[in-house]
N, C-alpha and C. Protein backbone atom coordinates (compact mmCIF):
# COMPACT_ATOMS: atom_id res chain seq x y z
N UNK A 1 102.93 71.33 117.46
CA UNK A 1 101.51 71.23 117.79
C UNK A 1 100.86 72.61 117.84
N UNK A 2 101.29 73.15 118.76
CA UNK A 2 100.86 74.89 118.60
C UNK A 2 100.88 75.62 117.07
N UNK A 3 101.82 75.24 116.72
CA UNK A 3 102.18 75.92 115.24
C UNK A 3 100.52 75.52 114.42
N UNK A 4 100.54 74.34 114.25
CA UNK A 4 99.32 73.89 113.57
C UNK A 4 98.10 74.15 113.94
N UNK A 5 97.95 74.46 115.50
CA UNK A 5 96.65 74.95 115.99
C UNK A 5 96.42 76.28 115.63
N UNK A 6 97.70 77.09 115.65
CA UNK A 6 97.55 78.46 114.79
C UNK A 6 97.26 78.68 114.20
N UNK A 7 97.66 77.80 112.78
CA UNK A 7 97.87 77.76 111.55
C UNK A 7 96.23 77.55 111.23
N UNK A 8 95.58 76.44 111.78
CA UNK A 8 94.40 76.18 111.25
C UNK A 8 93.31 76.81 111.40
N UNK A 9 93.65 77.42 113.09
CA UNK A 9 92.98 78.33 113.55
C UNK A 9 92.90 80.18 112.63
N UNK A 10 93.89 80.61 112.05
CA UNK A 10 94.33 81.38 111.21
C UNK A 10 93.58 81.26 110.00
N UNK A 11 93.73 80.22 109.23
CA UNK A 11 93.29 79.54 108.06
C UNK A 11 91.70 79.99 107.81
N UNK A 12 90.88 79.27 108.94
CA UNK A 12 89.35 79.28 109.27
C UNK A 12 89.04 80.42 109.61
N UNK A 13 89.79 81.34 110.14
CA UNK A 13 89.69 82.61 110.39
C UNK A 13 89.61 83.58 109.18
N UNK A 14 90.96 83.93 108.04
CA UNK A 14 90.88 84.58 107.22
C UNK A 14 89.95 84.32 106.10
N UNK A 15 89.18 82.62 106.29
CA UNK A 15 88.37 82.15 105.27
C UNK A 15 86.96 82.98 105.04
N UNK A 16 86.95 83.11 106.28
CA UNK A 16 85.48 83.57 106.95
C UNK A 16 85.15 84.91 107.13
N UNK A 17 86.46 85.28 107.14
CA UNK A 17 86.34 86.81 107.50
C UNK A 17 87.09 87.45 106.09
N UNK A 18 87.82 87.01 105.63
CA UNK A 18 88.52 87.61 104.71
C UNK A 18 88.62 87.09 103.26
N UNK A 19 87.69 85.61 103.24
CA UNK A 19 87.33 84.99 101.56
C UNK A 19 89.26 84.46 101.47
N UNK A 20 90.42 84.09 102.03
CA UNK A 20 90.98 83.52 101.69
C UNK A 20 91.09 82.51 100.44
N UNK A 21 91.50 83.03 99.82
CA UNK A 21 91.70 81.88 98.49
C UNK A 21 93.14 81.40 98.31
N UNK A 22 92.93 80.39 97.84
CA UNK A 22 94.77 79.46 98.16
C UNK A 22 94.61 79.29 96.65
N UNK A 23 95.78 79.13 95.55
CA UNK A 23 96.35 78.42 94.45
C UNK A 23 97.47 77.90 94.58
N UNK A 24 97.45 76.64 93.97
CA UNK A 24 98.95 76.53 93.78
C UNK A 24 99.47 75.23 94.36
N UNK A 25 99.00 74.94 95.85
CA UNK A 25 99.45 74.43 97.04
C UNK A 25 100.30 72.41 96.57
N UNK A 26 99.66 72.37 95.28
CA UNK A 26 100.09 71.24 94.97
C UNK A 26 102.45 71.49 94.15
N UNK A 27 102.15 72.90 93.90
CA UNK A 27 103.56 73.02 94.31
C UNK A 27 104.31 73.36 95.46
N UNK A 28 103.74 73.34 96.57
CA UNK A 28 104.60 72.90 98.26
C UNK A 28 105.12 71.70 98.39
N UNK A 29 106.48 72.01 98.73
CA UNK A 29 106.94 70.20 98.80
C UNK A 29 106.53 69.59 100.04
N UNK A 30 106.12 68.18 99.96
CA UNK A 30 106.22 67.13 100.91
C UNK A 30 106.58 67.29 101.89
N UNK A 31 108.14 67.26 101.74
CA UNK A 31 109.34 66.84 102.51
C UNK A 31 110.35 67.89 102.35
N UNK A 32 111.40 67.77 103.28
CA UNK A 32 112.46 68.71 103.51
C UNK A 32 112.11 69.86 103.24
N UNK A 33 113.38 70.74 103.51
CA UNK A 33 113.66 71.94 103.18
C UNK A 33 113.23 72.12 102.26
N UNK A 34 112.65 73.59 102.85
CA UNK A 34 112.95 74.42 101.03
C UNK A 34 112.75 76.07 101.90
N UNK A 35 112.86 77.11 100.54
CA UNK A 35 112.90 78.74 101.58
C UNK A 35 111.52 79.29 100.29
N UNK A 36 110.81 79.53 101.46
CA UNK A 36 109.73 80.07 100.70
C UNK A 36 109.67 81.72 100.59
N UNK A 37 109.90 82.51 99.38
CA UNK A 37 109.90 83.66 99.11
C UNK A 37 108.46 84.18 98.90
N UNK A 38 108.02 85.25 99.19
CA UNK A 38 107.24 86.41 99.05
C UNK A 38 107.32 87.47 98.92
N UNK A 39 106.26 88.56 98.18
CA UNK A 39 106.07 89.79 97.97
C UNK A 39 105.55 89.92 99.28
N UNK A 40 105.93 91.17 100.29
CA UNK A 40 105.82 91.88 101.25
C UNK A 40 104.82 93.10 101.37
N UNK A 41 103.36 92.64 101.37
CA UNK A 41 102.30 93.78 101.92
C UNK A 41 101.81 93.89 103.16
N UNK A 42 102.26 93.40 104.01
CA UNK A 42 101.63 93.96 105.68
C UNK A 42 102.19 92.77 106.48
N UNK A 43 102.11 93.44 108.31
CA UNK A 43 102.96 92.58 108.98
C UNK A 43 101.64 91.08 108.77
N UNK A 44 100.65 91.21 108.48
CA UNK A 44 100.04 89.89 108.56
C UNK A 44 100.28 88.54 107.33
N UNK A 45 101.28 89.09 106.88
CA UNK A 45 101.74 88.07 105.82
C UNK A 45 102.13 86.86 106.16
N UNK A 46 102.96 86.71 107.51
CA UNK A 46 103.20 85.33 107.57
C UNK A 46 101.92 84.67 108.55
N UNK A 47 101.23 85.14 108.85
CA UNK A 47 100.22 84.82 109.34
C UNK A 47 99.19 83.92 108.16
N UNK A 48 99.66 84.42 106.43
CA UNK A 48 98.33 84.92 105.42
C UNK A 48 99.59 83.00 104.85
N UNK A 49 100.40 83.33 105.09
CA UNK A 49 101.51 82.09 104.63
C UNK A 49 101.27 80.83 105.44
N UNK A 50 100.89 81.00 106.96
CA UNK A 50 100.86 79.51 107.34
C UNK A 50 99.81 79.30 107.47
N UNK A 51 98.51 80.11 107.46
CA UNK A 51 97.58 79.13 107.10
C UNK A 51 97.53 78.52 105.62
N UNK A 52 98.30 78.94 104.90
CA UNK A 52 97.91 78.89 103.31
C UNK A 52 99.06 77.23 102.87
N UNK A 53 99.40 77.45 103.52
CA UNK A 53 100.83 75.57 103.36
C UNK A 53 100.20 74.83 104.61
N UNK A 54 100.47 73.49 104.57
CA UNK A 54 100.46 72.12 104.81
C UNK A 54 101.88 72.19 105.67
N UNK A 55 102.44 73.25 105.42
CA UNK A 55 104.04 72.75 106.23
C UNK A 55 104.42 73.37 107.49
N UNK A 56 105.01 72.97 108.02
CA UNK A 56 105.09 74.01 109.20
C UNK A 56 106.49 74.39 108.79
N UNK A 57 106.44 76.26 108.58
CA UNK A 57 107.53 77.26 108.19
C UNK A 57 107.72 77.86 109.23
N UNK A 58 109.13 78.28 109.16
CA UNK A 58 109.96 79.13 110.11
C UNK A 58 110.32 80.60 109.73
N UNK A 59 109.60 81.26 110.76
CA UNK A 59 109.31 82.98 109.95
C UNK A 59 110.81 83.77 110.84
N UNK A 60 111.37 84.50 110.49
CA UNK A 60 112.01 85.56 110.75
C UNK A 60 111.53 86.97 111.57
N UNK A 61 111.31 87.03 112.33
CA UNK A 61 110.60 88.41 113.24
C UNK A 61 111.82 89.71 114.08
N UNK A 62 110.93 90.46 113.25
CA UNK A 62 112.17 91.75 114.69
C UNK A 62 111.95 91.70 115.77
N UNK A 63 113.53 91.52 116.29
CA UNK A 63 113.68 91.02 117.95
C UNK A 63 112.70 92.02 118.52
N UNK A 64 112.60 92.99 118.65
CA UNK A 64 111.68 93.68 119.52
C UNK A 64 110.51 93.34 119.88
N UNK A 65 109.89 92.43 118.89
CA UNK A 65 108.69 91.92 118.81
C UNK A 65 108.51 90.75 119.86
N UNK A 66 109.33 90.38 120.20
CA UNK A 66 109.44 89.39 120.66
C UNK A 66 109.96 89.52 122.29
N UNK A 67 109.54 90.59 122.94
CA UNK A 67 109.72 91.49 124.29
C UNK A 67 108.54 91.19 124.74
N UNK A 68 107.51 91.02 123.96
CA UNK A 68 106.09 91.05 125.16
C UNK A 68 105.75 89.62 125.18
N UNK A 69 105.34 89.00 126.28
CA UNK A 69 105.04 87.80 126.26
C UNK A 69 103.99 86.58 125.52
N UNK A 70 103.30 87.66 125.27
CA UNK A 70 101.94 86.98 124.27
C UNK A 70 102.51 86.78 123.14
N UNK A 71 103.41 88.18 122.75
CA UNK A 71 103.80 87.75 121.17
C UNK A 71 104.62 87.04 120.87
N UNK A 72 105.53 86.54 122.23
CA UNK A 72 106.60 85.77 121.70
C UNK A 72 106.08 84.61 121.69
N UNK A 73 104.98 84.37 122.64
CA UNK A 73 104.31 82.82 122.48
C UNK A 73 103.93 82.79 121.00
N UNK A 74 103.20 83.34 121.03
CA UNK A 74 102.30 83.68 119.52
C UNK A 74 103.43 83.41 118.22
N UNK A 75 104.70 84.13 118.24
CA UNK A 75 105.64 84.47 117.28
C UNK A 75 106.43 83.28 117.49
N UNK A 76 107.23 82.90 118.65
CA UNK A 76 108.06 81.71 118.65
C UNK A 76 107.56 80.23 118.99
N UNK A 77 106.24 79.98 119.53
CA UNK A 77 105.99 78.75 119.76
C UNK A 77 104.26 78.79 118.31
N UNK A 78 104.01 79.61 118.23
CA UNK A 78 102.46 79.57 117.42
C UNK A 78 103.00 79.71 115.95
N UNK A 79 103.90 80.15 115.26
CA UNK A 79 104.27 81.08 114.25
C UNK A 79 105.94 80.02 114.09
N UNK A 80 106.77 79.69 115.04
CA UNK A 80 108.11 79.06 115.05
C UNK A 80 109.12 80.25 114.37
N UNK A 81 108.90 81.58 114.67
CA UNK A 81 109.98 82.51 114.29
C UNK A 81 110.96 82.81 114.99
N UNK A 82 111.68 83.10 114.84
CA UNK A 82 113.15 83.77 115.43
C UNK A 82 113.41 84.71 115.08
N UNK A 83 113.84 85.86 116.51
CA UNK A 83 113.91 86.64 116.64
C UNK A 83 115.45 87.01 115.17
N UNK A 84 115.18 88.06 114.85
CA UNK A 84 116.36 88.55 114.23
C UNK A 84 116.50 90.71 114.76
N UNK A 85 118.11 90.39 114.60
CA UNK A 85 117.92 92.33 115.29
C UNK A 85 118.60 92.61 113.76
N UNK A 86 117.62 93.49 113.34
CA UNK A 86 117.68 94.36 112.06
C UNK A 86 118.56 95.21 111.90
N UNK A 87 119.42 95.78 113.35
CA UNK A 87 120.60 96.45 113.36
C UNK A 87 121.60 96.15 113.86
N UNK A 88 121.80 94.47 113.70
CA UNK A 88 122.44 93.38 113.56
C UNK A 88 123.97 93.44 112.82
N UNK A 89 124.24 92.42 112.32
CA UNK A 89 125.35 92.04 111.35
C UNK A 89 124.51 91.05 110.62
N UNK A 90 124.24 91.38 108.99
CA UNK A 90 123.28 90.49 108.22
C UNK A 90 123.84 89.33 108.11
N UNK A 91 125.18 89.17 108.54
CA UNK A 91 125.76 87.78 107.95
C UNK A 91 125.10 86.87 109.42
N UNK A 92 124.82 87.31 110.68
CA UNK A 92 124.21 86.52 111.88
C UNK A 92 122.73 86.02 111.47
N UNK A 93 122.05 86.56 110.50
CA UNK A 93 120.44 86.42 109.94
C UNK A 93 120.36 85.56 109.21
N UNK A 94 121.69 85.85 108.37
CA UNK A 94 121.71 85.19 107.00
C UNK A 94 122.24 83.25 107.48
N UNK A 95 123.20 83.47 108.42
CA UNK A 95 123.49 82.40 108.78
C UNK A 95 122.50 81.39 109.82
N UNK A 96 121.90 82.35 110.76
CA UNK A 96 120.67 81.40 111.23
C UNK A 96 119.68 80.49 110.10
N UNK A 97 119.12 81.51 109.26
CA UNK A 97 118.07 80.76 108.20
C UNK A 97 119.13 79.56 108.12
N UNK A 98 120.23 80.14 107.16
CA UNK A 98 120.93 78.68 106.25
C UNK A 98 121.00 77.48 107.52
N UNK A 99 121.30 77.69 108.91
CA UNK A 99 121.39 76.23 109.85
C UNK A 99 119.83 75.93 110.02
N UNK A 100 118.78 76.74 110.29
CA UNK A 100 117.21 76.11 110.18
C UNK A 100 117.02 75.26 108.91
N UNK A 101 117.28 75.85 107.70
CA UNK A 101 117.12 75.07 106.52
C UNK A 101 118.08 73.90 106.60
N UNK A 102 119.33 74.21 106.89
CA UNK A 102 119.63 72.61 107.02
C UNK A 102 119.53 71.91 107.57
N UNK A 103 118.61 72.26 108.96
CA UNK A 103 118.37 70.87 109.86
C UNK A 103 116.55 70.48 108.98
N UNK A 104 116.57 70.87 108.11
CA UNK A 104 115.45 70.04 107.31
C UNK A 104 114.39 71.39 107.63
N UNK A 105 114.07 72.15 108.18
CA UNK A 105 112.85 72.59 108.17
C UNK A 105 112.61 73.93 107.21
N UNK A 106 111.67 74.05 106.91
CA UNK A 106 111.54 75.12 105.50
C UNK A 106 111.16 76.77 106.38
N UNK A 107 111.81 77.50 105.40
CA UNK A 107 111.82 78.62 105.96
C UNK A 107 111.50 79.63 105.41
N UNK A 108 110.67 80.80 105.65
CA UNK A 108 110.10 82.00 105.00
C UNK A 108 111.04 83.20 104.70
N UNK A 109 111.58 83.72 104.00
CA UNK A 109 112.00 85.43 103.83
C UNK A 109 111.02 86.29 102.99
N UNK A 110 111.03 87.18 103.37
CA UNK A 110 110.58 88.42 102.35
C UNK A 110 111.58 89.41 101.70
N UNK A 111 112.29 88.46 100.26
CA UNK A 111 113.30 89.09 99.42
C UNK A 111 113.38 91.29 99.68
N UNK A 112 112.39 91.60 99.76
CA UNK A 112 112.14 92.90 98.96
C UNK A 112 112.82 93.40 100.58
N UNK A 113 112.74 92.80 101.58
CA UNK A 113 113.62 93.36 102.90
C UNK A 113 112.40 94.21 104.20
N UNK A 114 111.34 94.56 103.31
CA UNK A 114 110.40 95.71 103.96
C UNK A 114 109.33 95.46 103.22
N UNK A 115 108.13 95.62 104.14
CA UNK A 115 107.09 95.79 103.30
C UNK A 115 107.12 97.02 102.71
N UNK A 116 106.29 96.53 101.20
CA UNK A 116 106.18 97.81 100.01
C UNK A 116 104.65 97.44 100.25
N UNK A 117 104.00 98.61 100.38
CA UNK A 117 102.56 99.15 100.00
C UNK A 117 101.61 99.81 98.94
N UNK A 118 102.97 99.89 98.36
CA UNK A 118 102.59 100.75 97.03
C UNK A 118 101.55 99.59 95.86
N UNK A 119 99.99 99.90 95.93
CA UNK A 119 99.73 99.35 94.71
C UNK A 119 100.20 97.71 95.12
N UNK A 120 100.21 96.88 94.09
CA UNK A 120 100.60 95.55 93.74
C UNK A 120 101.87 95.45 93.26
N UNK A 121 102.79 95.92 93.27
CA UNK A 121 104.14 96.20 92.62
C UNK A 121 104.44 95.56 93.60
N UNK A 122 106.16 95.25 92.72
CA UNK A 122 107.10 94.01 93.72
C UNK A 122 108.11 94.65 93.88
N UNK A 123 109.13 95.37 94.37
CA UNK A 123 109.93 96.08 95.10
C UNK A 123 110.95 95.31 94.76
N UNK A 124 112.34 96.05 94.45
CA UNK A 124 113.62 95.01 94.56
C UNK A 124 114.12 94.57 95.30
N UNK A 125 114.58 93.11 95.13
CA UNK A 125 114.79 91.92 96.36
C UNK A 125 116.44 92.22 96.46
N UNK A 126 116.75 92.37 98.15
CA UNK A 126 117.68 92.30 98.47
C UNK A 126 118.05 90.85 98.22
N UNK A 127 119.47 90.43 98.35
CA UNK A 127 119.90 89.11 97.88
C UNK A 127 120.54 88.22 98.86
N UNK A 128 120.08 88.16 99.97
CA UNK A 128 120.19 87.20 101.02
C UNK A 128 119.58 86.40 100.95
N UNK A 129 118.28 86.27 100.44
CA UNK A 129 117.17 85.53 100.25
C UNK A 129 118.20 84.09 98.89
N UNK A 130 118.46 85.04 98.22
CA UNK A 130 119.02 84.06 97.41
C UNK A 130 120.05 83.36 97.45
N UNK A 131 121.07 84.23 98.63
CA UNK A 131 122.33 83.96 99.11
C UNK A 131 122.11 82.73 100.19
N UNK A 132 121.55 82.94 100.76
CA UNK A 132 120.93 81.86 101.74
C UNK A 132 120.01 80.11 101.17
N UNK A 133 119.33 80.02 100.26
CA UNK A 133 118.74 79.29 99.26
C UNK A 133 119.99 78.37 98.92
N UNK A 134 121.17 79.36 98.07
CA UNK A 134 122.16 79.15 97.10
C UNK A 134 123.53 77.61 98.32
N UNK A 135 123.58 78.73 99.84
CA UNK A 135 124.72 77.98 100.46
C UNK A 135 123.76 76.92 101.12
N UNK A 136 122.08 76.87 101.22
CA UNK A 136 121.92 75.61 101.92
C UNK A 136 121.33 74.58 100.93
N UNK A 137 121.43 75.24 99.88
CA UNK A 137 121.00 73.85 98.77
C UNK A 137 119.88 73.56 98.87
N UNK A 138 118.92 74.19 98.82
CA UNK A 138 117.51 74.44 99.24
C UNK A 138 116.75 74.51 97.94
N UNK A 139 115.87 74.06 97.63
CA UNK A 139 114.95 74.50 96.59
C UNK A 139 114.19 75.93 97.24
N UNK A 140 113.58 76.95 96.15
CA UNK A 140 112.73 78.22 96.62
C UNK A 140 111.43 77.98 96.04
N UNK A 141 110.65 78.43 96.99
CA UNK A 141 109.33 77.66 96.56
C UNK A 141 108.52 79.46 96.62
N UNK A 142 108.22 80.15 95.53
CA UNK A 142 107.93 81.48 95.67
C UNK A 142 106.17 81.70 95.68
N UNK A 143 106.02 82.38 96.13
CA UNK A 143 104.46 82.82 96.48
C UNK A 143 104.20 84.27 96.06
N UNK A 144 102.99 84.65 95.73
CA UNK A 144 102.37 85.92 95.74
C UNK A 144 101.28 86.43 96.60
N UNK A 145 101.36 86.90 97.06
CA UNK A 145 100.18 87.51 98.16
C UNK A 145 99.67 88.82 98.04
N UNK A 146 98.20 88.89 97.75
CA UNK A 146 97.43 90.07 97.02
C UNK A 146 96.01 90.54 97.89
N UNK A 147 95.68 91.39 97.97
CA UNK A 147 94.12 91.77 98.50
C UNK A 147 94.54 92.30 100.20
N UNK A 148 95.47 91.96 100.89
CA UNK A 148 95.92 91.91 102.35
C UNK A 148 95.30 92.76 102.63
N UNK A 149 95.68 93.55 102.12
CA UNK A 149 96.79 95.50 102.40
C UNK A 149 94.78 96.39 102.06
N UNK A 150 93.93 95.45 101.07
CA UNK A 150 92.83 96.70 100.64
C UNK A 150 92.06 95.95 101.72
N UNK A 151 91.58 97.22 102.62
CA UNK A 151 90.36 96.60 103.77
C UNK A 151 88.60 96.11 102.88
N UNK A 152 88.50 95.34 103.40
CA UNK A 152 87.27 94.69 102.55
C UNK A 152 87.23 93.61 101.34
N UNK A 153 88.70 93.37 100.86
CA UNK A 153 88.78 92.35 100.04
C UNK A 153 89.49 91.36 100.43
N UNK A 154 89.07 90.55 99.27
CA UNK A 154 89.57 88.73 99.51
C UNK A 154 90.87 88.95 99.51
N UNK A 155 91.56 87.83 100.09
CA UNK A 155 93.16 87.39 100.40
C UNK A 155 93.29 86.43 99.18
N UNK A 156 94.47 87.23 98.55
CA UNK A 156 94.51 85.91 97.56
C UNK A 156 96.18 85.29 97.93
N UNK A 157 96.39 83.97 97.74
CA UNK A 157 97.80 83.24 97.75
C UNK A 157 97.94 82.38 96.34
N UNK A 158 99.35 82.83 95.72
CA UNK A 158 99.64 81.39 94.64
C UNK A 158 101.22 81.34 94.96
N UNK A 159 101.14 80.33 95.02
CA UNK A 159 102.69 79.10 95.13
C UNK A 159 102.75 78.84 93.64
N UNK A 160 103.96 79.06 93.20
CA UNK A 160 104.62 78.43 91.64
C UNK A 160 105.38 77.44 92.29
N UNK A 161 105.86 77.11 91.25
CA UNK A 161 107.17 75.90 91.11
C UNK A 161 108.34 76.33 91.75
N UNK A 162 108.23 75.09 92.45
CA UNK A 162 110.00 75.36 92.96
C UNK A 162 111.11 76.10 91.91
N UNK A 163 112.00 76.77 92.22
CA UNK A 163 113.53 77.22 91.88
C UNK A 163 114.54 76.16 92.89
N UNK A 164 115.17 76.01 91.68
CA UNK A 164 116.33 74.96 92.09
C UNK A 164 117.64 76.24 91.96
N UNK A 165 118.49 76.67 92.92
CA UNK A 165 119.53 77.41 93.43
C UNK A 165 120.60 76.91 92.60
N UNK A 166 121.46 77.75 91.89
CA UNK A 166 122.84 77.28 91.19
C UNK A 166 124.08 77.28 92.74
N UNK A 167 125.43 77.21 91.80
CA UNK A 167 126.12 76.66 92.70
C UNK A 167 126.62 78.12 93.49
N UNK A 168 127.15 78.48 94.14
CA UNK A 168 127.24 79.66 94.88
C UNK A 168 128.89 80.07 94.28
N UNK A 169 128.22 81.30 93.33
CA UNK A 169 129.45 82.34 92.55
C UNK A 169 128.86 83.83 93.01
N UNK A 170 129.37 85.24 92.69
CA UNK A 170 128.65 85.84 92.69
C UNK A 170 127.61 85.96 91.92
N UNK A 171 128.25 85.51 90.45
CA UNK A 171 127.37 85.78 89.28
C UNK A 171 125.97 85.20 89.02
N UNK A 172 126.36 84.23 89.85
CA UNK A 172 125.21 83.11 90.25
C UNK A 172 123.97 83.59 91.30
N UNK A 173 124.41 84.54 92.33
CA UNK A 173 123.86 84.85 93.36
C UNK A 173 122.92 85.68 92.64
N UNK A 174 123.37 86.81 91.70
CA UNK A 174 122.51 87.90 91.53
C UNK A 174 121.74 87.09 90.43
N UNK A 175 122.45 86.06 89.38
CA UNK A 175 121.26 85.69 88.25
C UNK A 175 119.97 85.56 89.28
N UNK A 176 120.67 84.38 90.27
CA UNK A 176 119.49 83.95 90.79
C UNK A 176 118.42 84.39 91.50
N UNK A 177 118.72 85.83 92.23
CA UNK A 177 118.30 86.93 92.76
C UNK A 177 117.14 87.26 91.31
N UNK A 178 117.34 87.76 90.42
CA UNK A 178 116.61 88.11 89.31
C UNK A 178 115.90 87.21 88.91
N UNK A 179 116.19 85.74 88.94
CA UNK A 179 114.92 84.76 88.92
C UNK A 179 113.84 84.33 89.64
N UNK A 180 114.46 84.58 91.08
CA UNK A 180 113.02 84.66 92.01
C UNK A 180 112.41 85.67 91.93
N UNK A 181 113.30 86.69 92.06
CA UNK A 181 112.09 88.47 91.50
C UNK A 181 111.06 88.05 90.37
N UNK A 182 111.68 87.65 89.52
CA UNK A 182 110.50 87.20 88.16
C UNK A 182 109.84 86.45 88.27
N UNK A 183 109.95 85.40 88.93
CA UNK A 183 108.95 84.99 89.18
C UNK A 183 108.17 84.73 90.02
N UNK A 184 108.48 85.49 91.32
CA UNK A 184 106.96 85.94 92.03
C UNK A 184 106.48 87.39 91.20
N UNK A 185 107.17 88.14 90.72
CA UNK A 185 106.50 88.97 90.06
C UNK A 185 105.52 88.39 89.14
N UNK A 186 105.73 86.96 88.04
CA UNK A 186 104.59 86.37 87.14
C UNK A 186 103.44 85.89 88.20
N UNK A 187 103.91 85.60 89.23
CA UNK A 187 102.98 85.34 90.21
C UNK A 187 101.69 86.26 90.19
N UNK A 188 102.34 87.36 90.69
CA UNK A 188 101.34 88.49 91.08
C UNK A 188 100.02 88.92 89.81
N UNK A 189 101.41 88.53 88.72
CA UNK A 189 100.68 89.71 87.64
C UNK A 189 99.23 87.71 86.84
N UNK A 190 99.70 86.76 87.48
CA UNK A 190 98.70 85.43 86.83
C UNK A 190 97.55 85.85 88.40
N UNK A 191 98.28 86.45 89.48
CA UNK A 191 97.26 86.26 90.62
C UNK A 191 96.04 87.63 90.58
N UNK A 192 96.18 88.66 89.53
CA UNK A 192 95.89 89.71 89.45
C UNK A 192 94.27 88.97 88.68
N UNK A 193 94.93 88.05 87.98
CA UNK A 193 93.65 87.73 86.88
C UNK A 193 92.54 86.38 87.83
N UNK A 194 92.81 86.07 88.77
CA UNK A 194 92.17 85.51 89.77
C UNK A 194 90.98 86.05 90.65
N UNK A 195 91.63 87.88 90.89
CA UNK A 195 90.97 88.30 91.71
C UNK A 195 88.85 88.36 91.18
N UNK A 196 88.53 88.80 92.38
CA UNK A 196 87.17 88.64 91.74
C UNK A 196 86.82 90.59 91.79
C-alpha cells in the first residue's frame, strides 16, 4: 500500500515538475517475477523506475542509507528495498535478489554497479545482474533512463522486451551479460531520438 502511494505520488510529481515521459510500459509483465535492469544516472533512479511501472519492484539500497529513520521508511516500506552492505560478500547480495525473485516479486539492479555520469553512455555491466536473472529463471525486463542527471530537462523512460536468461554455464553468464548491455544500450541510443 505505501509502495503505491509513493509510487503515484512520485509519478504526479516528476510529471509536473520534470515532463516525465514513459515508453514502452506495454512490455512490463503482468505477473511474476522478472529483474528489471537499468542504465545508472543519479541516486533518483529508482524513484524515476517506480513511478514509471504498474508493478511494485524491489530496489537494492546501501545499508547506510537505511540508519536514519525517514529513509528507511521511505526506502524499505515506500520504495520495498533492502538494505545491501557494499563491503559485503557479493555472493550475500547476489543471493538475497535471487530468494526475492523467487518468491514471485520483481526486482531492480543497476548492471553498470555505480552510477556513471558521464554524458549518456552506458558503462560496463558487472555480471551479477545476469548471474542472478540466469539462477532464478527470471525473465529481464531492461529500461533506459535519460534527461535525470541535466537540471531543467524532461525525464525520459523506455522498457524493451523481455530477455529470457539461458541455462547457467559460465559461457552463458557473460553471453548473457553482453545481451542485456546491448540492449539497454539500443534503448538509450532509440530513447535519444524521443527526446524533445
Amino acid at each position: 500500500m505505501v509502495y503505491f502511494v509513493v509510487s503515484h505520488f512520485m509519478k504526479f510529481l516528476l510529471m509536473v515538475t520534470r515532463g516525465l515521459r514513459i515508453y514502452g510500459r506495454e512490455n512490463i509483465p503482468r505477473q511474476g517475477a522478472f529483474l528489471l535492469i537499468s542504465n545508472h544516472k543519479s541516486n533518483n533512479d529508482p524513484f524515476v523506475l517506480a513511478a514509471a511501472t504498474f508493478r511494485q519492484i524491489s530496489f537494492m539500497g546501501k545499508a547506510s542509507l537505511f540508519k536514519h529513520p525517514v529513509a528507511k521508511l521511505v526506502l524499505g516500506g515506500g520504495l520495498k528495498a533492502f538494505p545491501v552492505d557494499r563491503e559485503g560478500n557479493p555472493r550475500i547480495v547476489l543471493n538475497q535478489s535471487v530468494d526475492i525473485l523467487m518468491k514471485g516479486r520483481p526486482t531492480a539492479m543497476f548492471p553498470e554497479g555505480t552510477r556513471n555520469r558521464v554524458d549518456d553512455s552506458l558503462g560496463e555491466f558487472k555480471k551479477g545482474a545476469a548471474l542472478v536473472a540466469i539462477r532464478a529463471g527470471v525473465p529481464v525486463l531492461p529500461v533506459a533512463i535519460l534527461g535525470i542527471n541535466r537540471k531543467g530537462s524532461k525525464i525520459y523512460a523506455l522498457f524493451g522486451e523481455p530477455l529470457y536468461p539461458p541455462t547457467n554455464t559460465r559461457e552463458n553468464v557473460n553471453a548473457f551479460n553482453l545481451e542485456m548491455h546491448d540492449a539497454v544500450s539500443k534503448l538509450i541510443d532509440e530513447l535519444k531520438g524521443k527526446m524533445d
